[in-house]
N, C-alpha and C. Protein backbone atom coordinates (compact mmCIF):
# COMPACT_ATOMS: atom_id res chain seq x y z
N UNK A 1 -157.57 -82.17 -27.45
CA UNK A 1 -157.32 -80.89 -26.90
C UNK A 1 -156.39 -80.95 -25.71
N UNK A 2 -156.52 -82.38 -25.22
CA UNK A 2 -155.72 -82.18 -23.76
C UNK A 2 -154.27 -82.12 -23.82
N UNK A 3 -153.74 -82.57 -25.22
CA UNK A 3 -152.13 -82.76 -26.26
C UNK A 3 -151.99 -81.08 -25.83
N UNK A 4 -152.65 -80.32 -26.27
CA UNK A 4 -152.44 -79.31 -26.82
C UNK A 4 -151.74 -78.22 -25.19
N UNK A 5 -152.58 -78.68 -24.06
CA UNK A 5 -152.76 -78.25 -22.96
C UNK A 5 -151.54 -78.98 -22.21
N UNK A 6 -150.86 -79.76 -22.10
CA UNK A 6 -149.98 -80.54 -21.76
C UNK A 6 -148.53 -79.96 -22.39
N UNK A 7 -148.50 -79.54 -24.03
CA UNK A 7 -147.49 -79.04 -24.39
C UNK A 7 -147.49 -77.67 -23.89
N UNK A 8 -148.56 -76.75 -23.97
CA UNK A 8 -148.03 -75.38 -23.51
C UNK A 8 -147.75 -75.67 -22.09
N UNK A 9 -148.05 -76.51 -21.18
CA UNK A 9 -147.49 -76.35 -19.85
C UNK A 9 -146.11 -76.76 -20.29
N UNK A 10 -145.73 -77.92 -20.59
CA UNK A 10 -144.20 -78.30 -21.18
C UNK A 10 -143.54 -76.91 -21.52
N UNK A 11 -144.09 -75.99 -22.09
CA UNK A 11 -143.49 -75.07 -22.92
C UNK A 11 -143.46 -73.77 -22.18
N UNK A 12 -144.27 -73.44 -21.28
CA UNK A 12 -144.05 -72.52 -19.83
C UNK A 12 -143.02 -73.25 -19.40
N UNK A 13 -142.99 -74.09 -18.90
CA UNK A 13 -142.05 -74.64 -17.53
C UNK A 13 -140.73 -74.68 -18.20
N UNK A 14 -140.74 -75.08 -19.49
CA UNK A 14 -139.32 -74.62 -20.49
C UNK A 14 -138.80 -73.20 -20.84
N UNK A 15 -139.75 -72.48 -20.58
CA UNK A 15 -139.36 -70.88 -20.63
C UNK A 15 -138.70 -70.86 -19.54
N UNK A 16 -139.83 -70.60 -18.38
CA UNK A 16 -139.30 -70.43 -16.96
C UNK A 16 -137.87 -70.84 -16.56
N UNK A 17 -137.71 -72.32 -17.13
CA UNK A 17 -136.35 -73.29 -16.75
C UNK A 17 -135.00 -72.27 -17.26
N UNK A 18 -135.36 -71.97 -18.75
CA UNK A 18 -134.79 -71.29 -19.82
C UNK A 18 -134.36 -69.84 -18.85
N UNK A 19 -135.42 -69.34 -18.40
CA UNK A 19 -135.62 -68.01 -17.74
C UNK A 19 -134.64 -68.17 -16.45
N UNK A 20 -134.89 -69.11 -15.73
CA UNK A 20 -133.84 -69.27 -14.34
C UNK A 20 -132.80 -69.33 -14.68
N UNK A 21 -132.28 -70.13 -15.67
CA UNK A 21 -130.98 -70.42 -15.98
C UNK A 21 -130.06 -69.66 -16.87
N UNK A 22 -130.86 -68.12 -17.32
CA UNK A 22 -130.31 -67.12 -17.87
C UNK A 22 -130.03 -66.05 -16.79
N UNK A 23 -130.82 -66.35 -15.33
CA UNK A 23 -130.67 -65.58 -14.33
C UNK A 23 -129.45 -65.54 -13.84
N UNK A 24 -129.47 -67.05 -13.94
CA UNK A 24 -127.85 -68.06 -13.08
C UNK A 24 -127.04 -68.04 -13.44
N UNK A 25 -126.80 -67.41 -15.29
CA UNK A 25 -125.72 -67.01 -15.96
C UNK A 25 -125.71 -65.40 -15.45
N UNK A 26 -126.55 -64.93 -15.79
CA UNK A 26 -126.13 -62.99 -15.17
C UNK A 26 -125.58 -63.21 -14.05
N UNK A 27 -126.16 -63.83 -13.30
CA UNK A 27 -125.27 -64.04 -11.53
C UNK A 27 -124.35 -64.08 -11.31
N UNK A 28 -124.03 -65.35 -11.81
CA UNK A 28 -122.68 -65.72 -12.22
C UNK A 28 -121.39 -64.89 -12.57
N UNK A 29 -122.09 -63.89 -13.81
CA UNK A 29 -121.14 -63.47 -14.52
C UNK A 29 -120.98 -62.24 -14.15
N UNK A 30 -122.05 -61.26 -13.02
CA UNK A 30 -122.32 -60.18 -12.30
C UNK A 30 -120.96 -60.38 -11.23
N UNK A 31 -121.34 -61.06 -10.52
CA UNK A 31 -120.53 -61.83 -9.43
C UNK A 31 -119.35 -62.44 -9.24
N UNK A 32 -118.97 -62.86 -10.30
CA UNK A 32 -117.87 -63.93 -10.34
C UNK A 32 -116.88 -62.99 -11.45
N UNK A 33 -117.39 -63.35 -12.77
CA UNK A 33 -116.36 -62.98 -13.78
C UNK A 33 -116.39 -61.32 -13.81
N UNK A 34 -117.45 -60.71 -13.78
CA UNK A 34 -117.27 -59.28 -14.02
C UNK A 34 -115.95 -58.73 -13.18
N UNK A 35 -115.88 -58.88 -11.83
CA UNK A 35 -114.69 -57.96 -11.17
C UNK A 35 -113.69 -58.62 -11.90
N UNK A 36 -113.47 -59.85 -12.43
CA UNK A 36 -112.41 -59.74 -12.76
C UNK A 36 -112.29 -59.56 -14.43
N UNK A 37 -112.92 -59.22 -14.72
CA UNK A 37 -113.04 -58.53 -16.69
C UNK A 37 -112.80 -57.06 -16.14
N UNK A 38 -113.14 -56.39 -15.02
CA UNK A 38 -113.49 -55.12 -14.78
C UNK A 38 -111.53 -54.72 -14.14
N UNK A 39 -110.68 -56.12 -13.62
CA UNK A 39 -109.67 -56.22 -12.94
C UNK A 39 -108.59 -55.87 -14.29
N UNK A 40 -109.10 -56.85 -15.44
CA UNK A 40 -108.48 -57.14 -16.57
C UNK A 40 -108.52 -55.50 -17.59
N UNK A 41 -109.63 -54.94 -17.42
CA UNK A 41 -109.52 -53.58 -18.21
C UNK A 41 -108.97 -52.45 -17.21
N UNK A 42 -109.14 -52.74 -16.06
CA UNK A 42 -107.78 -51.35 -15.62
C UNK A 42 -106.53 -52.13 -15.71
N UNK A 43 -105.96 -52.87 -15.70
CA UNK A 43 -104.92 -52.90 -16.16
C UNK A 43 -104.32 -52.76 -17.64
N UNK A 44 -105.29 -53.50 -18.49
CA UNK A 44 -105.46 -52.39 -19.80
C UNK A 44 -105.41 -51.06 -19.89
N UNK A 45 -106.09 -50.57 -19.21
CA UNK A 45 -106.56 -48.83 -19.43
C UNK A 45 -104.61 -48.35 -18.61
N UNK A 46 -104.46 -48.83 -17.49
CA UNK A 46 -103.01 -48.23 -17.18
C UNK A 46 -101.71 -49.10 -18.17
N UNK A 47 -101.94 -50.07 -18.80
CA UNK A 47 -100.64 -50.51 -19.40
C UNK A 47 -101.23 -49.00 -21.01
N UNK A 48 -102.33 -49.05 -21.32
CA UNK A 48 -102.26 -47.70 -22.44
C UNK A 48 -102.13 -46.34 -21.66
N UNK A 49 -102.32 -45.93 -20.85
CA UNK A 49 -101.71 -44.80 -20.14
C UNK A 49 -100.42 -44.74 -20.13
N UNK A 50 -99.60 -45.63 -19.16
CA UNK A 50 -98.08 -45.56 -19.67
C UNK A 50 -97.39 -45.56 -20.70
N UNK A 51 -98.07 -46.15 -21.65
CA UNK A 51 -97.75 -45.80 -23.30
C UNK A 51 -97.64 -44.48 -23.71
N UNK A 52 -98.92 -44.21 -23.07
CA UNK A 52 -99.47 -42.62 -23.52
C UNK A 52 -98.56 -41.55 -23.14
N UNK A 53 -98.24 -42.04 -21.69
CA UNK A 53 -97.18 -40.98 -21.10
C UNK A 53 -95.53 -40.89 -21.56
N UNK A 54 -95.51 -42.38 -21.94
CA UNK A 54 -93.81 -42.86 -22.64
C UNK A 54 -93.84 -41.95 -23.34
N UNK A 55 -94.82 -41.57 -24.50
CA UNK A 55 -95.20 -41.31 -25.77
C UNK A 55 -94.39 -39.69 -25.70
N UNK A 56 -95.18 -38.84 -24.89
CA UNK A 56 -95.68 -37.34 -24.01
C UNK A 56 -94.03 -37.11 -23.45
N UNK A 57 -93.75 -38.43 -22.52
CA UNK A 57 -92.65 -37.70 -22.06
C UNK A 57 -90.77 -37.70 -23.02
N UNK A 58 -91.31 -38.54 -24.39
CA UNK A 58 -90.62 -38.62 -25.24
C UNK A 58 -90.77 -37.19 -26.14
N UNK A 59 -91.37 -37.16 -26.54
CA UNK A 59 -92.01 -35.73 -27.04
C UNK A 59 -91.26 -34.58 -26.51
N UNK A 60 -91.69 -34.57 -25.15
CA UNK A 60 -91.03 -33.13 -24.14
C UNK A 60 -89.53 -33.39 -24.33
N UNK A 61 -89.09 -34.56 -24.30
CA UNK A 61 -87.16 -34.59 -24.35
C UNK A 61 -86.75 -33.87 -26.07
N UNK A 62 -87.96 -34.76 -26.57
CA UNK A 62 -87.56 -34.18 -27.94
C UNK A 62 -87.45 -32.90 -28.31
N UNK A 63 -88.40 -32.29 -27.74
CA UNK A 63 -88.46 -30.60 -27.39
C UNK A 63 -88.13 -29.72 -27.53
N UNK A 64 -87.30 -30.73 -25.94
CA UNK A 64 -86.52 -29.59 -25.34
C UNK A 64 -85.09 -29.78 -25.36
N UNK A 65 -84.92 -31.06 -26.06
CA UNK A 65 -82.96 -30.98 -27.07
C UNK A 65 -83.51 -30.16 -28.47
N UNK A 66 -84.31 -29.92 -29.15
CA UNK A 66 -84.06 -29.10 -30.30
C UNK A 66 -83.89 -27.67 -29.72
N UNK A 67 -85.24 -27.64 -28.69
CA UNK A 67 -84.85 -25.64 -28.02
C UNK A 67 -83.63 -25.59 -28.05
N UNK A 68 -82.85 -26.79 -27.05
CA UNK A 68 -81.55 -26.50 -26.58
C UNK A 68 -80.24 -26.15 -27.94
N UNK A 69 -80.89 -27.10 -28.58
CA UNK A 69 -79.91 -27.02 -29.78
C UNK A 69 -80.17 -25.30 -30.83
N UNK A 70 -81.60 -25.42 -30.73
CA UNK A 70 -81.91 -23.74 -31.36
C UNK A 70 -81.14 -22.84 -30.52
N UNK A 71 -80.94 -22.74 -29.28
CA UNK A 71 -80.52 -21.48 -28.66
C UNK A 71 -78.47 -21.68 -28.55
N UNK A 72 -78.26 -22.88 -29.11
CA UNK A 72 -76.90 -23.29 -29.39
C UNK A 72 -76.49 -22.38 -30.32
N UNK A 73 -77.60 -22.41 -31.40
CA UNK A 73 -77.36 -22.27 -32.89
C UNK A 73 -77.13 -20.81 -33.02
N UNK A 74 -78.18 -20.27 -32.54
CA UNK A 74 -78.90 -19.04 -32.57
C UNK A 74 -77.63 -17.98 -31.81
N UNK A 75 -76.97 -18.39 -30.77
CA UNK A 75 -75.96 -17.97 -30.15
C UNK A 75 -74.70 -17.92 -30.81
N UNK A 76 -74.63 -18.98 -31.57
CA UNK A 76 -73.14 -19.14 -32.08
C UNK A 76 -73.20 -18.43 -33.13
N UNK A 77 -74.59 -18.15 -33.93
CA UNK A 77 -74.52 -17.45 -35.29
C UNK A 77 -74.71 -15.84 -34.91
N UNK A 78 -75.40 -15.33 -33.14
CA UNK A 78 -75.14 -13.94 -33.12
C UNK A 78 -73.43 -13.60 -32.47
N UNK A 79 -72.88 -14.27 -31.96
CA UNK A 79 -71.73 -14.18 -31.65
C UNK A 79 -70.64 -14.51 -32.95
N UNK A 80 -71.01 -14.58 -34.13
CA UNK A 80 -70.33 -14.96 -35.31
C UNK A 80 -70.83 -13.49 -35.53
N UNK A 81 -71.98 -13.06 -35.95
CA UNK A 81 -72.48 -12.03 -36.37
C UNK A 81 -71.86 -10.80 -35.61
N UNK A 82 -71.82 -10.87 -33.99
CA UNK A 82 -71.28 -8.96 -33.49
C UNK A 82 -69.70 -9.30 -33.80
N UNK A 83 -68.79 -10.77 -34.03
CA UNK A 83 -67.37 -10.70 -34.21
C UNK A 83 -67.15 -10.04 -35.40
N UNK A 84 -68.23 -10.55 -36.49
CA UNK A 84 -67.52 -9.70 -38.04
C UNK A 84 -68.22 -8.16 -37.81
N UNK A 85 -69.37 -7.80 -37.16
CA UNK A 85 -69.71 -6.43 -36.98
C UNK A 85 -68.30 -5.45 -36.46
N UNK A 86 -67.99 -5.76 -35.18
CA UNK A 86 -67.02 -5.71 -34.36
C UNK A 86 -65.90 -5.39 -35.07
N UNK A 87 -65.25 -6.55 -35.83
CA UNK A 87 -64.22 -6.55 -36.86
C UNK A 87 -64.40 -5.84 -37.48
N UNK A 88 -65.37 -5.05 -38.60
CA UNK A 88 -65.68 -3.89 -39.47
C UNK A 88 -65.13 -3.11 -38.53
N UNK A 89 -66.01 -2.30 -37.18
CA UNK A 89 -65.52 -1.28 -37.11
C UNK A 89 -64.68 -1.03 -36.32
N UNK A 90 -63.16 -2.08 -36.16
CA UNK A 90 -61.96 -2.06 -35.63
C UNK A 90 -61.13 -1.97 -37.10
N UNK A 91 -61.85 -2.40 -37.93
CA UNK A 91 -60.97 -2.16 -39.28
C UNK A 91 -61.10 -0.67 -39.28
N UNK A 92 -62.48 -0.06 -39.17
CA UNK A 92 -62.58 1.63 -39.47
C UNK A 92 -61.67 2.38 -38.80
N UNK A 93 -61.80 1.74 -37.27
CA UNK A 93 -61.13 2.54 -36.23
C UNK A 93 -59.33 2.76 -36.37
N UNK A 94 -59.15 1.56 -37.39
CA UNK A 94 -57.58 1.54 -37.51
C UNK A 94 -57.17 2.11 -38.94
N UNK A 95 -58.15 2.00 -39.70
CA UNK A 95 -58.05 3.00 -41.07
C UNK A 95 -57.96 4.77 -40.81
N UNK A 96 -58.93 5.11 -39.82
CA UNK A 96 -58.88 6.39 -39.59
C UNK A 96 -57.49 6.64 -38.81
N UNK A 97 -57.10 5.75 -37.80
CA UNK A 97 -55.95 5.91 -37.33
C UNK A 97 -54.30 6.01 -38.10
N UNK A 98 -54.77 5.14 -39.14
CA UNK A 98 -53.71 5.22 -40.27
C UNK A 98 -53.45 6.72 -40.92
N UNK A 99 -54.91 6.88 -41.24
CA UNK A 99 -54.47 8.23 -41.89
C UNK A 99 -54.10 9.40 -40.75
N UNK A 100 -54.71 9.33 -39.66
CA UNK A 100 -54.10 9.81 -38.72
C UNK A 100 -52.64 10.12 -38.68
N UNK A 101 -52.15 9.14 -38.86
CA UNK A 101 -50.65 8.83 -38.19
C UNK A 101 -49.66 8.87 -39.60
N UNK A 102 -50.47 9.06 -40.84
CA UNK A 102 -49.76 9.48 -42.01
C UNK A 102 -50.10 10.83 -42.45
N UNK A 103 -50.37 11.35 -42.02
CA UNK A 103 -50.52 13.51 -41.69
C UNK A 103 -52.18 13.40 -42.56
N UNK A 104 -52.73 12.66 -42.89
CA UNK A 104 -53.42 13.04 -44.04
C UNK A 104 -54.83 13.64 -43.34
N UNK A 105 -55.09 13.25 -42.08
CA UNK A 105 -56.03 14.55 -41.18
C UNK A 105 -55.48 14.11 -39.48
N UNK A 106 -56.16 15.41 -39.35
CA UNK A 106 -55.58 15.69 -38.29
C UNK A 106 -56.31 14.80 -37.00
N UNK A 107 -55.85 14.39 -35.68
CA UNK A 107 -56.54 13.88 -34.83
C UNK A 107 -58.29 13.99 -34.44
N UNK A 108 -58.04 15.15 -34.58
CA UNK A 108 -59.53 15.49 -34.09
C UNK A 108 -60.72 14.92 -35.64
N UNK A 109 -60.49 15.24 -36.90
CA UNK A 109 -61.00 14.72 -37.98
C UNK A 109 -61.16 13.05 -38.03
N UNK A 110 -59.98 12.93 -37.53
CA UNK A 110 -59.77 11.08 -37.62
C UNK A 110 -61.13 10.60 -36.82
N UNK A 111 -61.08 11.26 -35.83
CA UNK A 111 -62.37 10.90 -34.25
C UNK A 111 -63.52 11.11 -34.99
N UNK A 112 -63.71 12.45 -35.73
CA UNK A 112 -65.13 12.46 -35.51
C UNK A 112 -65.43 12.03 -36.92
N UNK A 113 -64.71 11.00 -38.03
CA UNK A 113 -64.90 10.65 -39.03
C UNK A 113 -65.10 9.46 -39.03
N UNK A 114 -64.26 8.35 -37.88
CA UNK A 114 -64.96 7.07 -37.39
C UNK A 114 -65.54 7.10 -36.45
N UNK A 115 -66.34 7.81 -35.73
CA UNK A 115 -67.40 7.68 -34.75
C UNK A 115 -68.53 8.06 -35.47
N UNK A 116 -68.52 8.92 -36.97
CA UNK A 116 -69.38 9.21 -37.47
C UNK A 116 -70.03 7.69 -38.73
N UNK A 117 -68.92 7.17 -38.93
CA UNK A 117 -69.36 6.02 -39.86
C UNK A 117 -69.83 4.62 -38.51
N UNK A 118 -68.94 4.84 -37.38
CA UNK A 118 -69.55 3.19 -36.56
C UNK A 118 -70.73 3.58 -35.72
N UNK A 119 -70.84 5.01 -36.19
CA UNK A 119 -72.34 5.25 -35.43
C UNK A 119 -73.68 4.81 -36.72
N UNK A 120 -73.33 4.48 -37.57
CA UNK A 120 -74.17 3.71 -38.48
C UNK A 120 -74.18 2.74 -38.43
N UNK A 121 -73.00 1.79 -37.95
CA UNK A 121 -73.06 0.18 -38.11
C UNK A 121 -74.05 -0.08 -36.89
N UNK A 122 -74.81 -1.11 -37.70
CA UNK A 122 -76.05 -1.77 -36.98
C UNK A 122 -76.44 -3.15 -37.55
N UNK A 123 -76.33 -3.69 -37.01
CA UNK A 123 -76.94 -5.35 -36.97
C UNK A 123 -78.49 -5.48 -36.65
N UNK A 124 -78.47 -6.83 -37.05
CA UNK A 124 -80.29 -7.65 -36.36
C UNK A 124 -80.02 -7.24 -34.87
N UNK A 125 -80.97 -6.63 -34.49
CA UNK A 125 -81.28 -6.49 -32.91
C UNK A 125 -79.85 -5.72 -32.09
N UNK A 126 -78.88 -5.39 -32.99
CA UNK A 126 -78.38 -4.18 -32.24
C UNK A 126 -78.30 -2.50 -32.58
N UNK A 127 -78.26 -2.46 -31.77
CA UNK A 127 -79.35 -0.81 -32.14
C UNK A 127 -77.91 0.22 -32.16
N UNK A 128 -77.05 -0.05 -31.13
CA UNK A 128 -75.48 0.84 -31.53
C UNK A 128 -74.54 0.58 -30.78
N UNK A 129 -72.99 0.54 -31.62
CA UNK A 129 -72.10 0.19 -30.66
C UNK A 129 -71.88 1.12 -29.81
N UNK A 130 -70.60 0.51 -28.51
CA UNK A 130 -70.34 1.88 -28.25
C UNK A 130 -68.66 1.20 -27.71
N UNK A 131 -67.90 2.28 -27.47
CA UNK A 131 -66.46 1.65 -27.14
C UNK A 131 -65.81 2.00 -25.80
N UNK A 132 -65.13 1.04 -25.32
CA UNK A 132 -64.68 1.21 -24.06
C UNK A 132 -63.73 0.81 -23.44
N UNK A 133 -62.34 1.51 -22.81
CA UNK A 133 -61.03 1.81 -22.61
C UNK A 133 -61.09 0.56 -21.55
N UNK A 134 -59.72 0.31 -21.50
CA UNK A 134 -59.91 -0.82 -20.23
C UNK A 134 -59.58 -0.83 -19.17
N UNK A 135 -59.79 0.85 -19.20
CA UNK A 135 -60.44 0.97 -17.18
C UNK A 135 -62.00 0.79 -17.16
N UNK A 136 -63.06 0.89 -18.33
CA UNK A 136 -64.17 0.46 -18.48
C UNK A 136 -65.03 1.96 -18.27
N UNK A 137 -64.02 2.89 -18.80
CA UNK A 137 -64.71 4.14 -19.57
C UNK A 137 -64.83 4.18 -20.93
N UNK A 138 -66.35 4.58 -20.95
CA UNK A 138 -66.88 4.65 -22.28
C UNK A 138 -65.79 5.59 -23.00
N UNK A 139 -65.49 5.30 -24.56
CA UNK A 139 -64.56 6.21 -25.39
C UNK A 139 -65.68 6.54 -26.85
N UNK A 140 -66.52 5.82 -27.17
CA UNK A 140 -67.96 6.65 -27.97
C UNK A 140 -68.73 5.60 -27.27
N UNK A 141 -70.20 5.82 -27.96
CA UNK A 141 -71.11 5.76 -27.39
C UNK A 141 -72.58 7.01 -28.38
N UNK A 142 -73.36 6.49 -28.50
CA UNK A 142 -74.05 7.29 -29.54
C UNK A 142 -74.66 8.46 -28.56
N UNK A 143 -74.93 8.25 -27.24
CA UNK A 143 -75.26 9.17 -26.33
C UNK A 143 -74.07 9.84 -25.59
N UNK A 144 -73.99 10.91 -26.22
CA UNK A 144 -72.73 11.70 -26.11
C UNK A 144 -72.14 12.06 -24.53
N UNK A 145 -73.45 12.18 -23.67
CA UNK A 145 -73.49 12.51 -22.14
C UNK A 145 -72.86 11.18 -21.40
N UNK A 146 -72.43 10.11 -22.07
CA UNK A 146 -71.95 8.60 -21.40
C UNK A 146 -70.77 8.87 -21.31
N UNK A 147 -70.53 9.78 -22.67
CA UNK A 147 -68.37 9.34 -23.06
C UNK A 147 -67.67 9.96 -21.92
N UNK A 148 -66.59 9.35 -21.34
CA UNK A 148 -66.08 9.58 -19.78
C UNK A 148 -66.52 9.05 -19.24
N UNK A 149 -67.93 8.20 -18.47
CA UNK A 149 -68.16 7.82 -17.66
C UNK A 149 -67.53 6.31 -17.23
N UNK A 150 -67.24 6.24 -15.90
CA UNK A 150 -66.88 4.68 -15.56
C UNK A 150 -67.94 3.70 -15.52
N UNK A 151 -68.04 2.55 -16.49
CA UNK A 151 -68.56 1.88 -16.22
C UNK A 151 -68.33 0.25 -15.33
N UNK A 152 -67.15 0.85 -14.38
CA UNK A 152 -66.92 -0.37 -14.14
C UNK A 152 -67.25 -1.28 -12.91
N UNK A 153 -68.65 -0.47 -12.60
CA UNK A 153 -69.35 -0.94 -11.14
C UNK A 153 -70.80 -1.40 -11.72
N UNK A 154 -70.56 -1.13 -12.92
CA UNK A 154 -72.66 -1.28 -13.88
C UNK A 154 -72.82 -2.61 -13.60
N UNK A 155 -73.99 -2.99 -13.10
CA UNK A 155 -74.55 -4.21 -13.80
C UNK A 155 -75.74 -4.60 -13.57
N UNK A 156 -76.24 -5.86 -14.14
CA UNK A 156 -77.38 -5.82 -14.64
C UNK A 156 -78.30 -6.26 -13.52
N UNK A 157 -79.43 -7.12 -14.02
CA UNK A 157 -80.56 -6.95 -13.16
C UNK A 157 -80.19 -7.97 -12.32
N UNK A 158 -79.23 -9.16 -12.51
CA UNK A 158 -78.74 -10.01 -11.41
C UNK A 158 -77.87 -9.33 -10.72
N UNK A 159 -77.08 -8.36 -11.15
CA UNK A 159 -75.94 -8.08 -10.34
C UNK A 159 -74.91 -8.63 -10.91
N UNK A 160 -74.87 -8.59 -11.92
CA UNK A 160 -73.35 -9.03 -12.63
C UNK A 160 -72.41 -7.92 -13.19
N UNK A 161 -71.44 -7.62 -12.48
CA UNK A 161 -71.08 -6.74 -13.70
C UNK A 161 -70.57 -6.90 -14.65
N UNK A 162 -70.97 -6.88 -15.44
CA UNK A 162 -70.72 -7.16 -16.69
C UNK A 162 -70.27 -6.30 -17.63
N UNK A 163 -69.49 -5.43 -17.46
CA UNK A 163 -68.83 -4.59 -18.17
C UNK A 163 -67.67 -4.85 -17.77
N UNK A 164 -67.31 -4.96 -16.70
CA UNK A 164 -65.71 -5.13 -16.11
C UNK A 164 -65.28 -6.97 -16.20
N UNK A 165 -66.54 -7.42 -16.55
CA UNK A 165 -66.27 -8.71 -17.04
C UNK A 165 -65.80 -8.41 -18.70
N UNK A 166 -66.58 -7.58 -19.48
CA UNK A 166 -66.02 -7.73 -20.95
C UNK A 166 -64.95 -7.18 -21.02
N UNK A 167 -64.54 -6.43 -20.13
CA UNK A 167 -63.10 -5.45 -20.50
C UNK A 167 -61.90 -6.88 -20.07
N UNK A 168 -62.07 -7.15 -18.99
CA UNK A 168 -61.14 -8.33 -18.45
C UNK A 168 -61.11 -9.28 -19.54
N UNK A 169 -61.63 -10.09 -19.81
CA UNK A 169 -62.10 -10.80 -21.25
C UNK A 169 -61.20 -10.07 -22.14
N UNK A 170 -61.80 -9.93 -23.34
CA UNK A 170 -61.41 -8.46 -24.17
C UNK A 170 -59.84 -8.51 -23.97
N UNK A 171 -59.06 -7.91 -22.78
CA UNK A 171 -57.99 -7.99 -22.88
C UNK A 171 -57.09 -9.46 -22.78
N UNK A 172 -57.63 -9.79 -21.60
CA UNK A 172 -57.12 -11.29 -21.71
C UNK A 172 -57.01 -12.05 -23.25
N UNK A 173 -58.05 -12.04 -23.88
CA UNK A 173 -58.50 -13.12 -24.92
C UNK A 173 -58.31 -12.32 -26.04
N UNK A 174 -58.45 -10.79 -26.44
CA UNK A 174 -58.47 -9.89 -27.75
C UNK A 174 -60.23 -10.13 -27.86
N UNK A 175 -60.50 -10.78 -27.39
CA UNK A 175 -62.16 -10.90 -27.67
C UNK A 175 -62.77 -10.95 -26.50
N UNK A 176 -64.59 -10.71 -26.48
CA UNK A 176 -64.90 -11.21 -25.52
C UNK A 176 -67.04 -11.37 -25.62
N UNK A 177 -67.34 -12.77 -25.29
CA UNK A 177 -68.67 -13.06 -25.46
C UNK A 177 -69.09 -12.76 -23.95
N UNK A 178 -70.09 -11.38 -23.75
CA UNK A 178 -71.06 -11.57 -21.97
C UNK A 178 -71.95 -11.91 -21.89
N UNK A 179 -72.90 -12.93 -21.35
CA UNK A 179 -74.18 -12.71 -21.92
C UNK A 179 -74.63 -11.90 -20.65
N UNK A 180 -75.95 -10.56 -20.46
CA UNK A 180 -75.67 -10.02 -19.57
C UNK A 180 -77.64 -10.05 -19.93
């Protein structure tokens, strides 16, 4: 029996030993290695953050060159769009003038027969032309109370004027793009 009593002490004092020396590893590894495993994952965690942000701030460039390129596009195809509008009713305005100027009606018919057809021409998002001499008095205009008026002090919510900019334009060039 005394075998028996001799090994379980052997076999406590081997736990215990077992037991200290699993203490002396947590210690160790509490103490020593953890700050620097803990050193080793923030620099992990910020080398994947800057990824993250490369990623984000690649994205936003990408963005914001297609916006840029959409509002390229979008511009060049409404400024393609009011030139052939435009062009129609300078073709009208010079057809009525033709017959004008070949007896076939009289002045006053000629006027109110192309102001009556370019008061129909209408585009995406423009609602009506209107025309203007290049002292920057209105000559039509769908609001009849405008025609005569000078517009050549108008402008917009910055303060641009921008009417005496399209007339200047306009004559200079035969054309003219404002954005206003």
């Amino acid at each position: 029996m005394r075998n028996i009593k001799f090994f379980d002490g052997i076999y406590i004092k081997a736990i215990g030993v077992v037991f200290v020396v699993v203490l002396i590893i947590l210690f160790v590894i509490n103490f020593f290695l953890s700050p620097k495993m803990q050193h080793k994952l923030t620099d992990l965690e910020i080398k994947i953050a800057k990824a993250q942000l490369q990623k984000v701030t690649l994205l936003v460039e990408l963005t914001a060159n297609s916006l840029k390129s959409f509002e390229i596009n979008y511009i060049k195809n409404k400024k393609e769009m009011l030139k052939n509008t435009t062009g129609l009713a300078v073709n009208i305005l010079n057809d009525y003038y033709q017959r004008y100027k070949n007896a076939e009606l009289n002045e006053k018919q000629a006027k109110k027969m192309a102001k009556n057809i370019i008061s129909k021409l209408k585009t995406n998002r423009i609602k009506y032309f209107f025309i203007l001499d290049t002292n920057c008095k209105i000559i039509y205009h769908p609001d009849n109370s405008l025609i005569g008026k000078d517009f050549s002090q108008v402008k917009d919510i910055k303060g641009k004027m921008f009417v005496k900019e399209m007339v200047s334009k306009a004559v200079k060039n035969d054309e003219a793009f404002v954005k206003y």
